[in-house]
N, C-alpha and C. Protein backbone atom coordinates (compact mmCIF):
# COMPACT_ATOMS: atom_id res chain seq x y z
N UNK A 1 0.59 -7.71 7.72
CA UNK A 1 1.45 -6.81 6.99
C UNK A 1 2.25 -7.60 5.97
N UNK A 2 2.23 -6.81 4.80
CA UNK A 2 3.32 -7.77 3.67
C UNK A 2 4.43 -7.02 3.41
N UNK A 3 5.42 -7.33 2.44
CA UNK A 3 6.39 -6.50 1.91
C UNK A 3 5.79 -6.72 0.81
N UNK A 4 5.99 -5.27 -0.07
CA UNK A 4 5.32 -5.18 -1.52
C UNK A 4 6.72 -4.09 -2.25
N UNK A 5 6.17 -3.83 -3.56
CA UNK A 5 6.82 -3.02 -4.30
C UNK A 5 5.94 -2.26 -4.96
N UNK A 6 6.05 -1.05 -4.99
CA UNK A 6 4.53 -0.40 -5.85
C UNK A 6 4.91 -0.14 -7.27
N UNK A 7 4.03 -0.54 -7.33
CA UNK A 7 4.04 -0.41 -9.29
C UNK A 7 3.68 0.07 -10.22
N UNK A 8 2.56 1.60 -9.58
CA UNK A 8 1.68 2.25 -10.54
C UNK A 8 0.65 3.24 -9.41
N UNK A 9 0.76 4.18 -10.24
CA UNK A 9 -0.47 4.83 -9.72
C UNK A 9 -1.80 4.77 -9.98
N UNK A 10 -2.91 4.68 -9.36
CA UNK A 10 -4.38 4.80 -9.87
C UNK A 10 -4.91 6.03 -9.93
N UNK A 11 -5.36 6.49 -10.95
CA UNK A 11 -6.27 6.83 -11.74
C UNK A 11 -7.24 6.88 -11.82
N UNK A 12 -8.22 7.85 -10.98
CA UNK A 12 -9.95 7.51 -11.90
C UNK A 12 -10.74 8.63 -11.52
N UNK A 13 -11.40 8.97 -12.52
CA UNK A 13 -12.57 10.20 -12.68
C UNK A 13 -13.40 9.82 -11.63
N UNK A 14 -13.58 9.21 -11.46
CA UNK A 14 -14.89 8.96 -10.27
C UNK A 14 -14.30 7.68 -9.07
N UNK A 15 -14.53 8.19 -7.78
CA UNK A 15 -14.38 7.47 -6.95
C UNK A 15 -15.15 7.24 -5.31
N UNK A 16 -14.41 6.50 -4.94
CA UNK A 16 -15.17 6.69 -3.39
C UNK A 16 -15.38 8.24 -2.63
N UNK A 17 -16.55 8.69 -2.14
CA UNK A 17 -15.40 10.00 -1.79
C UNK A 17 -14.48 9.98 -0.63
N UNK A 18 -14.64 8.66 0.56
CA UNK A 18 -13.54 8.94 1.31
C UNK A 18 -11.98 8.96 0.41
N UNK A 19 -11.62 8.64 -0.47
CA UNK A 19 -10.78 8.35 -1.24
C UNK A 19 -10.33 9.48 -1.69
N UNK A 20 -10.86 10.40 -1.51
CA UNK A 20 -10.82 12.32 -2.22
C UNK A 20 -9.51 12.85 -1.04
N UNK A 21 -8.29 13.76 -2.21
CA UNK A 21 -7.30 13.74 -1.55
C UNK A 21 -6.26 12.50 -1.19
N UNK A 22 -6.51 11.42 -1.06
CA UNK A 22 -5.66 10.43 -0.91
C UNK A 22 -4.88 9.89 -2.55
N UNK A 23 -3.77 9.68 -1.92
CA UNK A 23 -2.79 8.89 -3.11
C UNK A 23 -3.56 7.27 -2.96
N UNK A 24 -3.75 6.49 -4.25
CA UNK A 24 -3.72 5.05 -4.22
C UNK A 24 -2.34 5.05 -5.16
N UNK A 25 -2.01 3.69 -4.42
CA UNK A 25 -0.82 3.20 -5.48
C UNK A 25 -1.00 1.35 -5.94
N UNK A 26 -0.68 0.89 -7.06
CA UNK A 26 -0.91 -0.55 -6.89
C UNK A 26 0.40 -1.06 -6.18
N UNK A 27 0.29 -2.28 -5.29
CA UNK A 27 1.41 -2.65 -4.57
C UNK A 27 1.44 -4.09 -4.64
N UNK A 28 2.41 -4.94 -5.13
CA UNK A 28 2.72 -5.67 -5.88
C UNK A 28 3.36 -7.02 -4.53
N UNK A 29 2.67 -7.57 -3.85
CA UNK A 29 3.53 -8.05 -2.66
C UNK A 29 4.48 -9.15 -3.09
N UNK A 30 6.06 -8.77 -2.67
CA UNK A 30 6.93 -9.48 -3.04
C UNK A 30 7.22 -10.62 -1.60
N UNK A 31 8.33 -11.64 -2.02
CA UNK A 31 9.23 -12.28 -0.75
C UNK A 31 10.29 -11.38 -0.49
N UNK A 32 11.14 -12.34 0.41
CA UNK A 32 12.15 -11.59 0.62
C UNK A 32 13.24 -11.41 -0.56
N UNK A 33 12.99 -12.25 -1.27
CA UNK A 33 14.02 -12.44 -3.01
C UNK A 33 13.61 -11.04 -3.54
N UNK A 34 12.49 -10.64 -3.23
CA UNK A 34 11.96 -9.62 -4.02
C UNK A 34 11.28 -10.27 -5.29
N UNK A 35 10.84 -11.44 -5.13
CA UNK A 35 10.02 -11.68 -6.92
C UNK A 35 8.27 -11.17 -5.84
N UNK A 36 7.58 -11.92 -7.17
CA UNK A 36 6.01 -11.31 -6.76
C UNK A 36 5.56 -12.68 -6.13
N UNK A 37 4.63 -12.25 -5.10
CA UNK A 37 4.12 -13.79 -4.36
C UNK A 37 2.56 -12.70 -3.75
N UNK A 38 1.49 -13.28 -4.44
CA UNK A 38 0.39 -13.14 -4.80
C UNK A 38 -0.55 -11.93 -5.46
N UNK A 39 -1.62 -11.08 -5.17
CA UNK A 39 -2.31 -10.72 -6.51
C UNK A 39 -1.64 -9.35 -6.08
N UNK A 40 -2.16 -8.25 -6.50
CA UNK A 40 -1.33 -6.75 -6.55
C UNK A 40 -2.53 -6.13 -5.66
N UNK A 41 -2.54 -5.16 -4.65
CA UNK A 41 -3.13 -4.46 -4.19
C UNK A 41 -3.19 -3.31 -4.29
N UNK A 42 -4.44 -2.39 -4.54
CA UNK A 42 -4.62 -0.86 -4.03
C UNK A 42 -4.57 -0.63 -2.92
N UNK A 43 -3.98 0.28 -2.81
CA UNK A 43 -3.17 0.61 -1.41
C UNK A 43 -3.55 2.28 -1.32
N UNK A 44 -4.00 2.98 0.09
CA UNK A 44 -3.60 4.10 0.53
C UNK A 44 -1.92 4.59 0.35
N UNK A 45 -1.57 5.78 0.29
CA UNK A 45 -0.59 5.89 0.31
C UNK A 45 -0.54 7.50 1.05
N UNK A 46 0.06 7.52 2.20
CA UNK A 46 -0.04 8.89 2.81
C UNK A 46 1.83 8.87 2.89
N UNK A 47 2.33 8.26 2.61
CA UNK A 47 4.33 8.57 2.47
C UNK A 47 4.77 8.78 1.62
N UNK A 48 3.85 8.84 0.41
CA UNK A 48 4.87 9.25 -1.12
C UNK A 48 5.78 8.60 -1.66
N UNK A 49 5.32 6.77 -1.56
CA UNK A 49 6.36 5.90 -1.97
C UNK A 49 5.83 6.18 -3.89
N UNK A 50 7.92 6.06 -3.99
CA UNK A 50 7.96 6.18 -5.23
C UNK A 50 7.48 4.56 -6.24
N UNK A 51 7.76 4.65 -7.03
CA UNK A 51 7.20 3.78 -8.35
C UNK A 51 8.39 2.65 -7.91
N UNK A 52 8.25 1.51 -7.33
CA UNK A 52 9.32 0.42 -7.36
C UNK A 52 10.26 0.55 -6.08
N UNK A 53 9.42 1.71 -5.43
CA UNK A 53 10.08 1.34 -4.16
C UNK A 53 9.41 0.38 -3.46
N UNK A 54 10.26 -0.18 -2.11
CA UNK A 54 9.91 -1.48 -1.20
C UNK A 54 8.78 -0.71 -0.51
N UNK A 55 7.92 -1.19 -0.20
CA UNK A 55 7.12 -0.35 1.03
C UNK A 55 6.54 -1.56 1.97
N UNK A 56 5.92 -1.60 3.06
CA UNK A 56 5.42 -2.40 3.95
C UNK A 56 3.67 -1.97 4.20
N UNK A 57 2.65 -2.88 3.66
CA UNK A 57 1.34 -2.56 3.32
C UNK A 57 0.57 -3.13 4.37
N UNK A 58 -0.16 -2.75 5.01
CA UNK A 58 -1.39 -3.54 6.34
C UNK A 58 -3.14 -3.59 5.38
N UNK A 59 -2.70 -4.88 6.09
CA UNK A 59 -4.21 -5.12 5.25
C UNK A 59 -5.40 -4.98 6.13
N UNK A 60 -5.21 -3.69 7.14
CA UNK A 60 -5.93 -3.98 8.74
C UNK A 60 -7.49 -2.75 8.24
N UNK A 61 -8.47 -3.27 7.72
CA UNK A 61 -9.27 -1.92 6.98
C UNK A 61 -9.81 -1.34 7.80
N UNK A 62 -9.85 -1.74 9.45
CA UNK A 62 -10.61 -0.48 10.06
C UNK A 62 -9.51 0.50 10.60
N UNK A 63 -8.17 0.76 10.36
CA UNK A 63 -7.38 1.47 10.62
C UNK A 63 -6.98 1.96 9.18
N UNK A 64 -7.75 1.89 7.92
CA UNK A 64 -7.64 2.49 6.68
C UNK A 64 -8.38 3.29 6.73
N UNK A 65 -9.55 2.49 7.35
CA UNK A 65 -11.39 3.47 7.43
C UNK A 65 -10.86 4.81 8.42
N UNK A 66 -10.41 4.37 9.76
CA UNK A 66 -9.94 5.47 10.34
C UNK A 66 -9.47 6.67 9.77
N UNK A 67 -7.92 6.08 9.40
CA UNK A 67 -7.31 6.91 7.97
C UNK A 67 -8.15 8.44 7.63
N UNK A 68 -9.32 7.54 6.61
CA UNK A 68 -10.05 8.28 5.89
C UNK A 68 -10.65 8.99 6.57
N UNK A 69 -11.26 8.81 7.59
CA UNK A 69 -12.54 8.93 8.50
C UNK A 69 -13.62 9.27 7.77
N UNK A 70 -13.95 7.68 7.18
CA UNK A 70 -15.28 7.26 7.01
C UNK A 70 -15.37 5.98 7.03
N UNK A 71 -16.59 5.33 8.50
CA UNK A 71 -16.68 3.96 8.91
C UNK A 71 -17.24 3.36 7.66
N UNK A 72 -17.53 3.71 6.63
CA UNK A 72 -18.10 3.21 5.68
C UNK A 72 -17.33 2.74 4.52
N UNK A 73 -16.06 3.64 4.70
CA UNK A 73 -15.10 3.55 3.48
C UNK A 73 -15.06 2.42 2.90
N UNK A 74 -14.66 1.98 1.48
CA UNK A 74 -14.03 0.65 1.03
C UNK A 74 -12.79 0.34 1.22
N UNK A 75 -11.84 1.09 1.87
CA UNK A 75 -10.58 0.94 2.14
C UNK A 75 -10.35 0.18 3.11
N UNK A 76 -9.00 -0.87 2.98
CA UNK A 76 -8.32 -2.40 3.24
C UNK A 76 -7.27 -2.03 3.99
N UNK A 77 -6.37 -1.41 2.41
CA UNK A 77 -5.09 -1.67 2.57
C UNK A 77 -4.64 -0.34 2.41
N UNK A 78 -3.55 -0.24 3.21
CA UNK A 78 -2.85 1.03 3.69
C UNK A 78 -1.29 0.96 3.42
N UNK A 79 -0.19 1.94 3.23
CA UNK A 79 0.84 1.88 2.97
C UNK A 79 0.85 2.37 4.91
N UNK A 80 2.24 1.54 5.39
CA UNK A 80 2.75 1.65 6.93
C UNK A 80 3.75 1.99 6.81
N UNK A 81 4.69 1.81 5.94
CA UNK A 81 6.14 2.25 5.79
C UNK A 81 6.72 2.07 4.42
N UNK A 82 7.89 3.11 4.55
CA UNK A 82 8.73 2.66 2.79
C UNK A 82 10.08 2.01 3.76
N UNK A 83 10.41 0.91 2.89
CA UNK A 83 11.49 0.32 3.20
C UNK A 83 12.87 1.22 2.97
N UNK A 84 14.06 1.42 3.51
CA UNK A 84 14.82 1.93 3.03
C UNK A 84 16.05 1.38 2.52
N UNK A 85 16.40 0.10 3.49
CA UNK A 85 16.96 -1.16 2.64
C UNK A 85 17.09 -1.93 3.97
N UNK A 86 17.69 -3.13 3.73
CA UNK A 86 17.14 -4.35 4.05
C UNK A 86 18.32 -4.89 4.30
N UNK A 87 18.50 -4.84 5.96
CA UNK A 87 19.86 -5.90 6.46
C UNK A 87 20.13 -7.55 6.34
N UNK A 88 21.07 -7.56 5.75
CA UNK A 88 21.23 -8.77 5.11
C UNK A 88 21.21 -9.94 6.73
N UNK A 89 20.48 -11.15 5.89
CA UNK A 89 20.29 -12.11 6.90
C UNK A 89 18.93 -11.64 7.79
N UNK A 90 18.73 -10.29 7.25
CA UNK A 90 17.34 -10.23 8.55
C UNK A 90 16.10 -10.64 8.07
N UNK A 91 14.90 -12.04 8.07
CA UNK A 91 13.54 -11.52 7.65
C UNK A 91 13.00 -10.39 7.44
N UNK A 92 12.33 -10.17 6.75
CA UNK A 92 11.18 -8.63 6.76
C UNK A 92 10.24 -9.27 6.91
């Protein structure tokens, strides 16, 4: 699981069809500073995190595939939670 920030919605005329009905969002995995610390992920999104909110992403894909329910899916990464804020001194 990472902490990320989402940064965009995806977009596209044609896709997987387990993917039909589902939100993707790109999710941007930050530290705890909040800067960016490595590449940006497509992400499921079944919570309706907004644009730059914190969210918490699992990169666990047979519980994405589940998700979808299709063992075949291309899906990874999943949104698990939106952050709501962040007690000072605590890791995330």
């Amino acid at each position: 699981m990472l902490l990320a920030r989402v940064e965009g919605n995806v977009v596209a005329t044609r896709k997987h069809p387990s993917f039909e009905g589902w939100r993707l969002v790109i999710c941007q995995p930050i530290n705890n500073a909040g800067e960016p610390e490595g590449s940006p992920q497509v992400a499921i999104d079944a919570h309706g995190a907004g644009i730059h909110q914190r969210v918490v992403i699992s990169s666990d894909g047979a519980a994405a595939r589940q998700a979808v329910k299709d063992p075949k899916s291309p899906a990874r990464w999943m949104v698990v939670g939106i952050v709501d804020e962040k007690e000072p001194g605590v890791p995330v």
